[in-house]
Protein backbone atom coordinates (compact mmCIF):
# COMPACT_ATOMS: atom_id res chain seq x y z
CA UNK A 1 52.24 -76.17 -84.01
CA UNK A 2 49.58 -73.26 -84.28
CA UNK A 3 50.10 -71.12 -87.54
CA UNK A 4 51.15 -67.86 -85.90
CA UNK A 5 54.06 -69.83 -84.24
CA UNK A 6 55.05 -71.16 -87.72
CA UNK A 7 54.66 -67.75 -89.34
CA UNK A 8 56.73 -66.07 -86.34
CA UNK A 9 59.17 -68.56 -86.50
CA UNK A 10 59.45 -69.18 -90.02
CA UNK A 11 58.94 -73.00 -89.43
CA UNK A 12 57.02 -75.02 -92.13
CA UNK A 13 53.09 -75.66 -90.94
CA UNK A 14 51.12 -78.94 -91.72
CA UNK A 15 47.92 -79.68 -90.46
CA UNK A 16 44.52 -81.65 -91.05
CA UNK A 17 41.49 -80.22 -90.12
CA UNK A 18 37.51 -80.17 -91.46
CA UNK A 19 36.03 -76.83 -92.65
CA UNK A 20 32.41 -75.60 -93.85
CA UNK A 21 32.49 -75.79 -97.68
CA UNK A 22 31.13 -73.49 -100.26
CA UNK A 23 27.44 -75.98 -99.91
CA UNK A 24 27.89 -75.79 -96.20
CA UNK A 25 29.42 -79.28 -96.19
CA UNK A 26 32.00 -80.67 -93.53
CA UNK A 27 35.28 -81.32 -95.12
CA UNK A 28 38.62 -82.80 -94.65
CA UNK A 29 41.92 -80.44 -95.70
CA UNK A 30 45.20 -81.54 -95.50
CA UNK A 31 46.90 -77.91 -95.54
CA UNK A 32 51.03 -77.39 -95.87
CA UNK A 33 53.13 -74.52 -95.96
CA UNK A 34 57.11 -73.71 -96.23
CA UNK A 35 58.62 -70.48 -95.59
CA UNK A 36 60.52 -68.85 -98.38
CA UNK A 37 63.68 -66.97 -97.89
CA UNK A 38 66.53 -65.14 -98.74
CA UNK A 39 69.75 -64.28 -97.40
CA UNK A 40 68.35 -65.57 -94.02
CA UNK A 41 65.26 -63.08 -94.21
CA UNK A 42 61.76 -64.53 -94.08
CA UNK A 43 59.76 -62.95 -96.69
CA UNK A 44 56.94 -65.26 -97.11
CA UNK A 45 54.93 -68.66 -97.28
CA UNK A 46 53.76 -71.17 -99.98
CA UNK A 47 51.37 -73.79 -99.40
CA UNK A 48 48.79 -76.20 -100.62
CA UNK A 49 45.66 -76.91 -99.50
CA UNK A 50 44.28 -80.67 -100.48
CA UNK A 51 40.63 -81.92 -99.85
CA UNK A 52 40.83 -85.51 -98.39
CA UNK A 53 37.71 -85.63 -97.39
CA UNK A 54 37.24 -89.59 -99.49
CA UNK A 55 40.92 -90.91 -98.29
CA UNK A 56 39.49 -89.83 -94.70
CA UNK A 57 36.42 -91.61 -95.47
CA UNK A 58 38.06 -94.53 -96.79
CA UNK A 59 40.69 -94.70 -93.76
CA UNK A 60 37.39 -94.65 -91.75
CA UNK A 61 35.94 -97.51 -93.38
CA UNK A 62 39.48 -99.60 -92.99
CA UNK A 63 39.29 -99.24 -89.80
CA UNK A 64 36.29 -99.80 -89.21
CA UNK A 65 36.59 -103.54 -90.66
CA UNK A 66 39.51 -104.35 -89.07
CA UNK A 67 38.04 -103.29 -85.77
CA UNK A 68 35.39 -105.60 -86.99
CA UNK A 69 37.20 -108.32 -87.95
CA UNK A 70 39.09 -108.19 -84.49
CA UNK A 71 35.85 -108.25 -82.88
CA UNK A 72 35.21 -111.05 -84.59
CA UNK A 73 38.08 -113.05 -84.43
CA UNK A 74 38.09 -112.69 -80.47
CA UNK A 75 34.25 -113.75 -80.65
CA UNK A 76 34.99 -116.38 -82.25
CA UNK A 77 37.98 -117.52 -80.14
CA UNK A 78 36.16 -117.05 -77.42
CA UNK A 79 33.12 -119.39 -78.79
CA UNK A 80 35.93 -122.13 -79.30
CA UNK A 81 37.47 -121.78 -75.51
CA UNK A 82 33.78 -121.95 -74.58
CA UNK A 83 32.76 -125.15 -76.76
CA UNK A 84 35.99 -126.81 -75.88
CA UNK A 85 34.87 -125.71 -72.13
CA UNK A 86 31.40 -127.92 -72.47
CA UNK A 87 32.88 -130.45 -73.97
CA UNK A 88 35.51 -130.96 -71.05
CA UNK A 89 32.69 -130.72 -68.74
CA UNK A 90 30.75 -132.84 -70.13
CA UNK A 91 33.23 -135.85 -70.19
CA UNK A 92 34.67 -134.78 -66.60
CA UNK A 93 30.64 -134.29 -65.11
CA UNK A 94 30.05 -138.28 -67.11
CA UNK A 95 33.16 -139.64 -66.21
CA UNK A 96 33.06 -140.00 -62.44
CA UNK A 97 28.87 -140.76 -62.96
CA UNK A 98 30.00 -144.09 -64.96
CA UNK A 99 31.82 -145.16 -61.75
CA UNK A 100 29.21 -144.21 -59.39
CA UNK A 101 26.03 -145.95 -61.65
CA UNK A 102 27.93 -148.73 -62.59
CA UNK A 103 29.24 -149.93 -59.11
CA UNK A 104 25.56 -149.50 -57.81
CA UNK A 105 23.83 -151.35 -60.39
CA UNK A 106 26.42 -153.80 -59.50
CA UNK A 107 25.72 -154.08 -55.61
CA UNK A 108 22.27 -153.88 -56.29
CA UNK A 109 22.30 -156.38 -58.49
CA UNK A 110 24.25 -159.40 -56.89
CA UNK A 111 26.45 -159.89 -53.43
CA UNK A 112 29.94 -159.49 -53.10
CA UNK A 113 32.42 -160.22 -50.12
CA UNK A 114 32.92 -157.42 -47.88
CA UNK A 115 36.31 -156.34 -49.21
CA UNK A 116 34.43 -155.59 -52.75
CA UNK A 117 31.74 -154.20 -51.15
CA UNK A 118 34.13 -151.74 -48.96
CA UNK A 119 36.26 -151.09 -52.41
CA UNK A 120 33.12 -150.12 -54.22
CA UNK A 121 31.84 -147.80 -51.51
CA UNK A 122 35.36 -146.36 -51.87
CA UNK A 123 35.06 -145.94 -55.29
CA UNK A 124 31.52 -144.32 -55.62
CA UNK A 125 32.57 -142.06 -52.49
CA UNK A 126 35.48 -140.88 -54.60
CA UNK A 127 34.01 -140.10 -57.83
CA UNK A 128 30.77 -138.50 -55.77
CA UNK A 129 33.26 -136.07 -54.22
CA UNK A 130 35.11 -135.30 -57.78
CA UNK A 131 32.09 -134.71 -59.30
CA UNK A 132 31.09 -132.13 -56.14
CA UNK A 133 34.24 -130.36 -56.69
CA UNK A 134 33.38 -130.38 -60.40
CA UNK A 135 30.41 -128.30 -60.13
CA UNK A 136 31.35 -126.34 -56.79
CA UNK A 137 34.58 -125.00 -59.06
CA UNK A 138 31.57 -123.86 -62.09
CA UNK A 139 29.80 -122.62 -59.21
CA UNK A 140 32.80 -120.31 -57.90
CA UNK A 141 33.46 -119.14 -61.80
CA UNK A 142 29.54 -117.97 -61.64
CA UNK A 143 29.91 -116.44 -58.70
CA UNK A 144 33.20 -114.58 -60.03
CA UNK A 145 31.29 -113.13 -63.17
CA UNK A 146 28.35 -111.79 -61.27
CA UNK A 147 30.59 -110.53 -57.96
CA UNK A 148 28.45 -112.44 -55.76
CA UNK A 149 32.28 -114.58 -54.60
CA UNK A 150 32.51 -112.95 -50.95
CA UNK A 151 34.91 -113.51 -47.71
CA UNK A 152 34.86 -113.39 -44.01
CA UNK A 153 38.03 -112.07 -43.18
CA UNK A 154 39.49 -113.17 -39.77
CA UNK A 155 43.07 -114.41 -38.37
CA UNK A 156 44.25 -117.21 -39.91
CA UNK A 157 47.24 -119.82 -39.08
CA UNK A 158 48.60 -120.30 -42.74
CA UNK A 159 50.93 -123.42 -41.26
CA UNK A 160 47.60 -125.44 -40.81
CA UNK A 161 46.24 -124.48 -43.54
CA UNK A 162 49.22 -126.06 -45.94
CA UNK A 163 49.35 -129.03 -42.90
CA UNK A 164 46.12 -129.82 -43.88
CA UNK A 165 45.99 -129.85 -47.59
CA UNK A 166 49.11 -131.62 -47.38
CA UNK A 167 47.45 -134.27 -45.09
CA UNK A 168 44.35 -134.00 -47.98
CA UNK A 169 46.11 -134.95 -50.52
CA UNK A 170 49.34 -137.07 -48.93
CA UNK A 171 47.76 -140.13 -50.47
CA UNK A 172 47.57 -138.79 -54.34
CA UNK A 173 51.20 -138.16 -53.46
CA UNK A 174 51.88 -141.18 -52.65
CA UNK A 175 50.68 -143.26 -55.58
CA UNK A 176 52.98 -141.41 -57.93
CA UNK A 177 55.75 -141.75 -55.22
CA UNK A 178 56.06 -137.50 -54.73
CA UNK A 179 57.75 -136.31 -51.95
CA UNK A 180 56.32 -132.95 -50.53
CA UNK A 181 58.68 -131.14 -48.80
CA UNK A 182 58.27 -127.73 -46.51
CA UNK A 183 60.24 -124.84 -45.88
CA UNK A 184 57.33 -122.87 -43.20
CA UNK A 185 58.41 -119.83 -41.26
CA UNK A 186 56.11 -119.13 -38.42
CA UNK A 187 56.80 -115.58 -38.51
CA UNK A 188 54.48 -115.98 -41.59
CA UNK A 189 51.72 -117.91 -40.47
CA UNK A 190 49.31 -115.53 -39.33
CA UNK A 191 47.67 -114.01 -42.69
CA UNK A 192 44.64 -111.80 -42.94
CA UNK A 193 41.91 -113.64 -45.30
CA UNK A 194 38.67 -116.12 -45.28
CA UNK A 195 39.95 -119.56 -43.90
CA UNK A 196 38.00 -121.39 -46.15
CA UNK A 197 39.21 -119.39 -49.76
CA UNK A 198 42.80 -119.64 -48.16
CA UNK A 199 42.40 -123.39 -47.89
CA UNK A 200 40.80 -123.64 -50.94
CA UNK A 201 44.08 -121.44 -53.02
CA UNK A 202 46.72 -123.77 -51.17
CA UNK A 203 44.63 -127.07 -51.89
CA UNK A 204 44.24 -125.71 -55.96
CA UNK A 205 47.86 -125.50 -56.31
CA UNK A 206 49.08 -128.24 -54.48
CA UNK A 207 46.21 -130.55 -55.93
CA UNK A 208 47.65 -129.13 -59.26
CA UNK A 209 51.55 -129.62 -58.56
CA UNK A 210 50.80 -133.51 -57.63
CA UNK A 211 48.78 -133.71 -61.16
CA UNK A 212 51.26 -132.66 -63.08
CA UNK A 213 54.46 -133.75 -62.11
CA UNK A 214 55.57 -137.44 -62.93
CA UNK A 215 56.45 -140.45 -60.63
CA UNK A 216 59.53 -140.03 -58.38
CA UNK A 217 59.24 -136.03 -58.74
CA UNK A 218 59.56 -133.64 -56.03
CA UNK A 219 57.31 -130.83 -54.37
CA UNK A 220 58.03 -127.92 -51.97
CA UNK A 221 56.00 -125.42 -50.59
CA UNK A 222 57.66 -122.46 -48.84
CA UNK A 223 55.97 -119.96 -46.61
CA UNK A 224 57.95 -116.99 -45.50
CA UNK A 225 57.96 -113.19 -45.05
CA UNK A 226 59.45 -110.31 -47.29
CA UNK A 227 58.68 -106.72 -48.45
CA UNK A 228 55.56 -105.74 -48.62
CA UNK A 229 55.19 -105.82 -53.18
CA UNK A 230 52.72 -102.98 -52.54
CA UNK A 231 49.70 -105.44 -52.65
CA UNK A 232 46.26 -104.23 -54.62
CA UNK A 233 44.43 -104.01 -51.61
CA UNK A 234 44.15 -100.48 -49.52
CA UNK A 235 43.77 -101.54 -46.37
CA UNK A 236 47.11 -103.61 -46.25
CA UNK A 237 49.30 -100.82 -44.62
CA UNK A 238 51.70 -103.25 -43.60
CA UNK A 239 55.75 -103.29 -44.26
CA UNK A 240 56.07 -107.08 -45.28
CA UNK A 241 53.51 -109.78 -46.57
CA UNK A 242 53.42 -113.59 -46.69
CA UNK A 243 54.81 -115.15 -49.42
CA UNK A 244 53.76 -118.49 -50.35
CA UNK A 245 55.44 -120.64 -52.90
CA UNK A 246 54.70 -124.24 -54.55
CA UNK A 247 57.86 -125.27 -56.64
CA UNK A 248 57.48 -128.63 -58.60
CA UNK A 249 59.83 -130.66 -60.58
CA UNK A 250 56.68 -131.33 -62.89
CA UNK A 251 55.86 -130.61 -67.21
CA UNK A 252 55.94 -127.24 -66.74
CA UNK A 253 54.39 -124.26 -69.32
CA UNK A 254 55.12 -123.49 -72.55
CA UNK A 255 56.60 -119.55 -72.82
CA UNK A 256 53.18 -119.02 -75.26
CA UNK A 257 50.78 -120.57 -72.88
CA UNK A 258 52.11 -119.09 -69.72
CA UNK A 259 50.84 -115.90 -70.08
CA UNK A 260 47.19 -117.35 -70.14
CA UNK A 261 47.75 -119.58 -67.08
CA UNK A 262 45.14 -117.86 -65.12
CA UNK A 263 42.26 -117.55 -67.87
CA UNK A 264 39.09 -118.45 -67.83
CA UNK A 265 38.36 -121.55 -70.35
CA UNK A 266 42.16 -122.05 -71.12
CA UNK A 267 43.92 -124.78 -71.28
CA UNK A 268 47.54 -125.68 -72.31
CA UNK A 269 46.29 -129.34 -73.98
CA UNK A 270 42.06 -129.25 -74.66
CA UNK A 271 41.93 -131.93 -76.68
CA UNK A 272 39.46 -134.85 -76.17
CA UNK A 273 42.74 -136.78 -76.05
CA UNK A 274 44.52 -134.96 -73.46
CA UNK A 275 46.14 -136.79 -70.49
CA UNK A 276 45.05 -134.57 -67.51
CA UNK A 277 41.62 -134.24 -65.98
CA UNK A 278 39.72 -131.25 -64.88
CA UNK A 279 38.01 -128.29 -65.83
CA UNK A 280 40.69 -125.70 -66.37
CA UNK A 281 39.08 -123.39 -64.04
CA UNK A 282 40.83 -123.92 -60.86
CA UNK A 283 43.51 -121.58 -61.36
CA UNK A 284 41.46 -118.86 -62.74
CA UNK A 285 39.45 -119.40 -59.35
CA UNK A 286 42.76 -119.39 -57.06
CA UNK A 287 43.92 -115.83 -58.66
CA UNK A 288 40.29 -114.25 -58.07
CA UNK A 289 40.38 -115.50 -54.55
CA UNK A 290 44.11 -114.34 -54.05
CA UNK A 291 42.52 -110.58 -55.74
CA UNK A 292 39.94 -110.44 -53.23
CA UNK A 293 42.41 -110.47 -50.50
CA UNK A 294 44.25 -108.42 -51.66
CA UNK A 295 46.79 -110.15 -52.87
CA UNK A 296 48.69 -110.91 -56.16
CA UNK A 297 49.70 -114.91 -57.87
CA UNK A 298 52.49 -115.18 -60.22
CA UNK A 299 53.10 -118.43 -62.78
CA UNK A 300 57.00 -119.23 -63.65
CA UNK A 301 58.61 -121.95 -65.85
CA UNK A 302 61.49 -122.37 -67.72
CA UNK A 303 59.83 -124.28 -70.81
CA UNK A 304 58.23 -127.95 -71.05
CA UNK A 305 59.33 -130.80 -68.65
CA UNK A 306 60.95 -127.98 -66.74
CA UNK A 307 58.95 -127.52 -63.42
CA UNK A 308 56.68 -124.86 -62.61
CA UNK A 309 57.00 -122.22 -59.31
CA UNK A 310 53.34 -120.46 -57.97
CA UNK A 311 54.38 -117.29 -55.78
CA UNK A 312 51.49 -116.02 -53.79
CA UNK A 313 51.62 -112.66 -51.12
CA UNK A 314 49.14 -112.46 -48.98
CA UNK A 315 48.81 -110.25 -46.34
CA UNK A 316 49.84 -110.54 -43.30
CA UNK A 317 47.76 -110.63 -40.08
CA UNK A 318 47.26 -107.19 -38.14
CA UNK A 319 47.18 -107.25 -34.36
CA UNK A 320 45.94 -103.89 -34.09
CA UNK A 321 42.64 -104.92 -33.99
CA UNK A 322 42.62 -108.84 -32.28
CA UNK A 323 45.27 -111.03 -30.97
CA UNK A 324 43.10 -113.63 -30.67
CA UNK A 325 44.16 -117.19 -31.99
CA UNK A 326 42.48 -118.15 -35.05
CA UNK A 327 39.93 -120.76 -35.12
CA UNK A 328 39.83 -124.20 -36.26
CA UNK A 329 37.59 -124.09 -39.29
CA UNK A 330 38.49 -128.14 -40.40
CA UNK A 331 35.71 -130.40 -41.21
CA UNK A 332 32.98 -131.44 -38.86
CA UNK A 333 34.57 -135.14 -38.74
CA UNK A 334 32.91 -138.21 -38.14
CA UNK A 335 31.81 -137.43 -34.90
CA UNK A 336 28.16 -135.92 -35.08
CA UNK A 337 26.70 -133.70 -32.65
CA UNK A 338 23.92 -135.08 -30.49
CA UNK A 339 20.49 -133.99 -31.10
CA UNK A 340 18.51 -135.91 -28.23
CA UNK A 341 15.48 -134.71 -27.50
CA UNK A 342 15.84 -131.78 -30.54
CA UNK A 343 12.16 -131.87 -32.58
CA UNK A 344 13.07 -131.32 -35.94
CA UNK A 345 11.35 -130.25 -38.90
CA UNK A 346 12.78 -131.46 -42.19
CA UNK A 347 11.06 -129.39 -45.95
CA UNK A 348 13.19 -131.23 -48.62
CA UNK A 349 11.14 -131.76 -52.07
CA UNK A 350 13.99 -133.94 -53.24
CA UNK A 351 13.11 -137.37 -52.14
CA UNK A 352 16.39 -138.77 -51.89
CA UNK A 353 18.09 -135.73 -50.53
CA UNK A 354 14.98 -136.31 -47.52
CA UNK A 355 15.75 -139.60 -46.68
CA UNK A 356 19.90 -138.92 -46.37
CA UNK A 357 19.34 -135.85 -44.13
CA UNK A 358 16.85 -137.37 -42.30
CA UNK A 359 18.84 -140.95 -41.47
CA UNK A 360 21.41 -138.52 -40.47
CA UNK A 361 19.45 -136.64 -38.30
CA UNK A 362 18.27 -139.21 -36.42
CA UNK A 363 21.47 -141.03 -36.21
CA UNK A 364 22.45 -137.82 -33.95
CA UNK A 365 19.46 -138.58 -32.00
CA UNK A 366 17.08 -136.06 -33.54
CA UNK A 367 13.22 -136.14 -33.27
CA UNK A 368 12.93 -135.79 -37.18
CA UNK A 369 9.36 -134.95 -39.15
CA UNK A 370 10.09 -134.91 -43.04
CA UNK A 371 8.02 -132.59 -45.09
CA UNK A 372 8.14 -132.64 -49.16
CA UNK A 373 6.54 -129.12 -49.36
CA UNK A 374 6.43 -125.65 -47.45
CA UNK A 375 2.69 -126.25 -47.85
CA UNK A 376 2.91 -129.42 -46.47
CA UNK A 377 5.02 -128.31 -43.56
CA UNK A 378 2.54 -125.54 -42.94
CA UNK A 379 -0.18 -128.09 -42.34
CA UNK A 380 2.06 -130.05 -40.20
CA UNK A 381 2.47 -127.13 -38.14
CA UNK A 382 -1.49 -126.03 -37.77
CA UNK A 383 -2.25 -129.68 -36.60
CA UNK A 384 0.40 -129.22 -34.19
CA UNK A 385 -0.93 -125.97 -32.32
CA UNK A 386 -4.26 -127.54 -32.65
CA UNK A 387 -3.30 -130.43 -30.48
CA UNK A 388 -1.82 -128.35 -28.02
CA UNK A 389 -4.49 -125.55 -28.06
C-alpha cells in the first residue's frame, strides 16, 4: 500500500525500497510504521527505518549459488542421460554388427547347405535393418533439435496404416505368443497428416507394446472418434478428432518415471544390464511427430507389471478442400520397375554402395555407367558429346 493510503487510513505501512545516501550511494531500507491512537482518533505515526543494504546483498549472493548449484546439478544430470545415451548406442550400433561380420566371415570362409546359407542371409538382413532403424531414429532426434523434421500433409486411411504395422510386426508377435486385437471405427480413418510420420507413430508404439509385454499377453489398438480436446494446432477447426489407443497387458511405468516417458535420453532401466534393447528415443520421436500434426500423446499406467495405455488425437481429415482417396504410400515391393533401354549415369564415391545400386539397376534392365567422382562423371560426359558432335 502507498503511504498516503496508510496515513489516510490509519493502516500500518511497511515497505523495502533503495534510496541515494548521504555519499550518493544506493541503499536498501526496510521502513515500518504503526499508527498511534486514542479513543479511536488517529493522531499520529511511529516508525523505523533499517538499512539492509548487506542482508540484501547476502540474500543476493544465496541465491545466486543456489541458482548455480541448480544449474549445475541439471548439467550434470543431463551429462549422465547423455553418457548413459552413448553408451546404449554404442552396444545397440555393435550389437547387430557382430551378427552381420560374423555370419559373413563365416560364408566367406567355408560352404554351408542352403538352409544355413538362407538362415544366415536372414540373419544379416535382420540385424542390417535394426541397425538402419538405429541410426534413422538418431537421425530424426537431429532433425528434431535443429527443426529441420518436416511433413507433407495429405489424406490418409489410418485403418491401413495400423493394418500394416500390424502385418510388420505380426511375426515379433508371434514368437512371444501376443495376440493383437482391434477395435477400428471407419468413421475415424481418414486423418489429416504425412503418411509416412503416421506410419512411423503407430509402428513406434506398437513395436514398443510387443517389447514389453511378456509371453501369452494381450494387445489392442482402438481407433475411434470423440470431441475435438482442442488440439495445439490452428488450423484444426474441426468438432471431433481421431483418437488412437494401444492398450497392453505388458510391465508397465513406474508413477516416478512416467512423467519422463517422452524425454529425450531417458530411460526407465539404463543400465548395461538392462533386459530391453533400443535407444530410448523412439517415443520422444513419436510425441514430436504427433506435435507437428497437431496433435497431442498421453502415457498411462497403473504401476509395474500393470500394463501401459498410449492415447493419441489426431486430426481428422477435412473434405473441404479434396475428397480424393488417399494414396498407397507402402513399400516399393519386390517387384522393380523396368528400366530397358534407360542410359543411366551412376556418381557414387562409395565403392560398395556403387556396385549394389548398380547390380540393381541393371537387374531392372538399366543401361548403367558408374562414376566414383563428379569430376569423373564430367569427363564421361565431354567424351560423350564429343562422339556425337
Amino acid at each position: 500500500p502507498h503511504w498516503s493510503n496508510c496515513i489516510y487510513l490509519g493502516e500500518p505501512f511497511g515497505e523495502e525500497f533503495r534510496i541515494y545516501a548521504s555519499d550518493g550511494c544506493l541503499r536498501w531500507v526496510d521502513v515500518r510504521t504503526a499508527p498511534m491512537s486514542e479513543q479511536k482518533q488517529l493522531f499520529s505515526h511511529v516508525g523505523t527505518i533499517e538499512d539492509i543494504t548487506e542482508r540484501k546483498l547476502t540474500q543476493a549472493i544465496r541465491e545466486q549459488m543456489i541458482r548455480e548449484q541448480t544449474a549445475r546439478q541439471e548439467a550434470e544430470a543431463a551429462n549422465q542421460m547423455k553418457d548413459e545415451f552413448l553408451a546404449i548406442v554404442s552396444h545397440e550400433l555393435r550389437t547387430p554388427l557382430n551378427s552381420i561380420l560374423g555370419w559373413s566371415q563365416l560364408l566367406l570362409a567355408k560352404e554351408f547347405d542352403e538352409d544355413t546359407k538362407t538362415r544366415a542371409l536372414e540373419i544379416i538382413q535382420r540385424n542390417a535393418q535394426s541397425q538402419t532403424q538405429l541410426i534413422e531414429d538418431i537421425l530424426d532426434v537431429s532433425r528434431i533439435i535443429r527443426g529441420k523434421l518436416k511433413l507433407s500433409i495429405q489424406i490418409v486411411n489410418a485403418i491401413e496404416l495400423i493394418e500394416r504395422a500390424i502385418e510388420m510386426l505380426h511375426l515379433a508377435a508371434e514368437a512371444k505368443t501376443i495376440t493383437i486385437e482391434t477395435q477400428l471405427d471407419r468413421a475415424a480413418s481418414l486423418i489429416s497428416g504425412d503418411p509416412a510420420r503416421l506410419q512411423q507413430i503407430i509402428w513406434n508404439l506398437l513395436s514398443n507394446a510387443i517389447k514389453f509385454t511378456p509371453e501369452s499377453g494381450r494387445i489392442e489398438i482402438r481407433l475411434s472418434v470423440v470431441e475435438n480436446r482442442k488440439l495445439g494446432d490452428s488450423r484444426n477447426n474441426l468438432n471431433h478428432s481421431a483418437q488412437l489407443q494401444v492398450i497392453d497387458t505388458g510391465i508397465g511405468m513406474s508413477d516416478d518415471f512416467l512423467p519422463y516417458i517422452f524425454d529425450r535420453f531417458r530411460q526407465a532401466d539404463s543400465s548395461p544390464t538392462r533386459s530391453y534393447g533400443g535407444l530410448g528415443l523412439g517415443l520422444t520421436i513419436v510425441r514430436h511427430i504427433v506435435e507437428l500434426h497437431g496433435g497431442t500423446i498421453e502415457a498411462f499406467s497403473e504401476g509395474k507389471d500393470k500394463g501401459s495405455i498410449f492415447t493419441v488425437h489426431l486430426p481428422l481429415a477435412s473434405f473441404s478442400a479434396t475428397t480424393s482417396q488417399p494414396e498407397n504410400h507402402g513399400l516399393l515391393g519386390d517387384r522393380l520397375p523396368s528400366l530397358d533401354g534407360v542410359q543411366i549415369l551412376l556418381v557414387e564415391d562409395d565403392r560398395d554402395s556403387r556396385d549394389i545400386i548398380q547390380v540393381i539397376l541393371e537387374e531392372s534392365q538399366g543401361q548403367v555407367t558408374a562414376t566414383a567422382s563428379v569430376s569423373e562423371a564430367i569427363e564421361y560426359l565431354e567424351k560423350l558429346i564429343f562422339i556425337f558432335w
